[in-house]
Protein backbone atom coordinates (compact mmCIF):
# COMPACT_ATOMS: atom_id res chain seq x y z
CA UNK A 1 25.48 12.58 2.65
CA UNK A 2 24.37 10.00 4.70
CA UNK A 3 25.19 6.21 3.25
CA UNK A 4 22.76 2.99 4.64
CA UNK A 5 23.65 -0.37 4.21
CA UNK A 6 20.34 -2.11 3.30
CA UNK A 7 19.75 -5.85 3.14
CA UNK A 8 22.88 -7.43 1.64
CA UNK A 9 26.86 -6.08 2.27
CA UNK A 10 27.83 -3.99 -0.24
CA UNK A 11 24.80 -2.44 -0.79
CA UNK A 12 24.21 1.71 -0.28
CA UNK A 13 21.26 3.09 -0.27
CA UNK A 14 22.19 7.30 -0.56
CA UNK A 15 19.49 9.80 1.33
CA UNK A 16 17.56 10.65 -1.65
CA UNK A 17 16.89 6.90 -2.51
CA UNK A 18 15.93 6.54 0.97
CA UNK A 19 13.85 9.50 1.07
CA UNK A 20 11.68 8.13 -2.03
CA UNK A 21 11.23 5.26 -0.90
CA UNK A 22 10.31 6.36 2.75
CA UNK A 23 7.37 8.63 1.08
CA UNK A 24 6.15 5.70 -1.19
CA UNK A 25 5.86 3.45 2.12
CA UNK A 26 4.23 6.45 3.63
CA UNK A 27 1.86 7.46 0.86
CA UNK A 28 1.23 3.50 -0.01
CA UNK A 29 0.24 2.96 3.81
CA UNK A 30 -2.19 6.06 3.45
CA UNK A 31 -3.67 4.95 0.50
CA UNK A 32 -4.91 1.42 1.25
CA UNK A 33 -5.98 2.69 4.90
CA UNK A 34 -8.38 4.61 2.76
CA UNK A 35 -9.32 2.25 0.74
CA UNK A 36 -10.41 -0.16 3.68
CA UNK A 37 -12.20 2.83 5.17
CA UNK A 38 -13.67 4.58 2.20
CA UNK A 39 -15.06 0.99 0.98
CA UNK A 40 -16.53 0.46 4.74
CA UNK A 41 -18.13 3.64 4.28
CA UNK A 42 -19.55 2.91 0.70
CA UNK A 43 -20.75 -0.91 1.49
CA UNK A 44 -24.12 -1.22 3.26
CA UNK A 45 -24.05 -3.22 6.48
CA UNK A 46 -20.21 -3.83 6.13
CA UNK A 47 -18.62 -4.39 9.69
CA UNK A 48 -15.17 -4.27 9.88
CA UNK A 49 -15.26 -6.42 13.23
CA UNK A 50 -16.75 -8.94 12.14
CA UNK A 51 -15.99 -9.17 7.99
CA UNK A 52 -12.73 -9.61 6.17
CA UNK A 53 -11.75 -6.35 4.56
CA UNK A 54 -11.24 -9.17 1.15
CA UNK A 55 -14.84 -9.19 1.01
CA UNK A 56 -14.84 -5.22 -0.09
CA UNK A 57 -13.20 -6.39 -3.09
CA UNK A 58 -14.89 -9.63 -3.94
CA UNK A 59 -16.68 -10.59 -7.33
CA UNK A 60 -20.08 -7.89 -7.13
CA UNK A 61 -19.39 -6.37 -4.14
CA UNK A 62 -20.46 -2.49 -4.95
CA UNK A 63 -17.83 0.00 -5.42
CA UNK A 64 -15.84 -2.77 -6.86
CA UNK A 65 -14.26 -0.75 -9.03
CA UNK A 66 -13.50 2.50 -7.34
CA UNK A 67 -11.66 0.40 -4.72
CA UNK A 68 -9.43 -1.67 -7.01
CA UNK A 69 -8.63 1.40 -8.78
CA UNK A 70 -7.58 2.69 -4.77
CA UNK A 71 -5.41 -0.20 -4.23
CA UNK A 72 -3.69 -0.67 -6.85
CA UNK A 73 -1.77 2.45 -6.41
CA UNK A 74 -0.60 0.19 -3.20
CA UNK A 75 1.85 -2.29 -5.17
CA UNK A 76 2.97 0.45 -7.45
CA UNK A 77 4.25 2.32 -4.43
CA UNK A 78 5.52 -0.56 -2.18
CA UNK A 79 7.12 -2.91 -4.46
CA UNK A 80 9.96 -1.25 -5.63
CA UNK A 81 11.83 -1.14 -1.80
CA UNK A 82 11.52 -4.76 -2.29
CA UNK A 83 12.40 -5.45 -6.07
CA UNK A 84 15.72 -3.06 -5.04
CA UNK A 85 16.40 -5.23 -1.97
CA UNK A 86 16.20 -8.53 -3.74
């Protein structure tokens, strides 16, 4: 079994920890890539050169919904690596 020390001394992280948590930062990564290109996609006259990808998202943008739904699956996958590491 292979043992990391993550973050702070004393702390182990075992392989199958570190394999969940490598295919949440993974999956997470795919799934807001996605949503940034799925909502380009979706949003009439949306450049992602020259607009903020925020404005996909703002108050009555279309597809509002369909992309919040998209990234909130983003937190839910990313945050736990860092509420274990604090």
């Amino acid at each position: 079994m292979i043992k990391t020390k993550l973050f702070r001394e004393g702390q182990d992280m075992d392989e199958k920890n570190l394999r969940i948590y490598g295919v949440c930062g993974i999956i997470s990564t795919l799934l807001i890539t996605a949503a940034n290109i799925v909502g380009a996609l979706l949003r009439p006259g949306y450049s992602s050169v020259t607009q903020a990808i925020s404005e996909l998202i703002e108050a009555g943008a279309p597809n509002k919904i369909l992309l919040d739904t998209m990234l909130f699956g983003f937190p839910c996958l990313s945050d736990p690596v860092f509420l274990w590491a604090a």
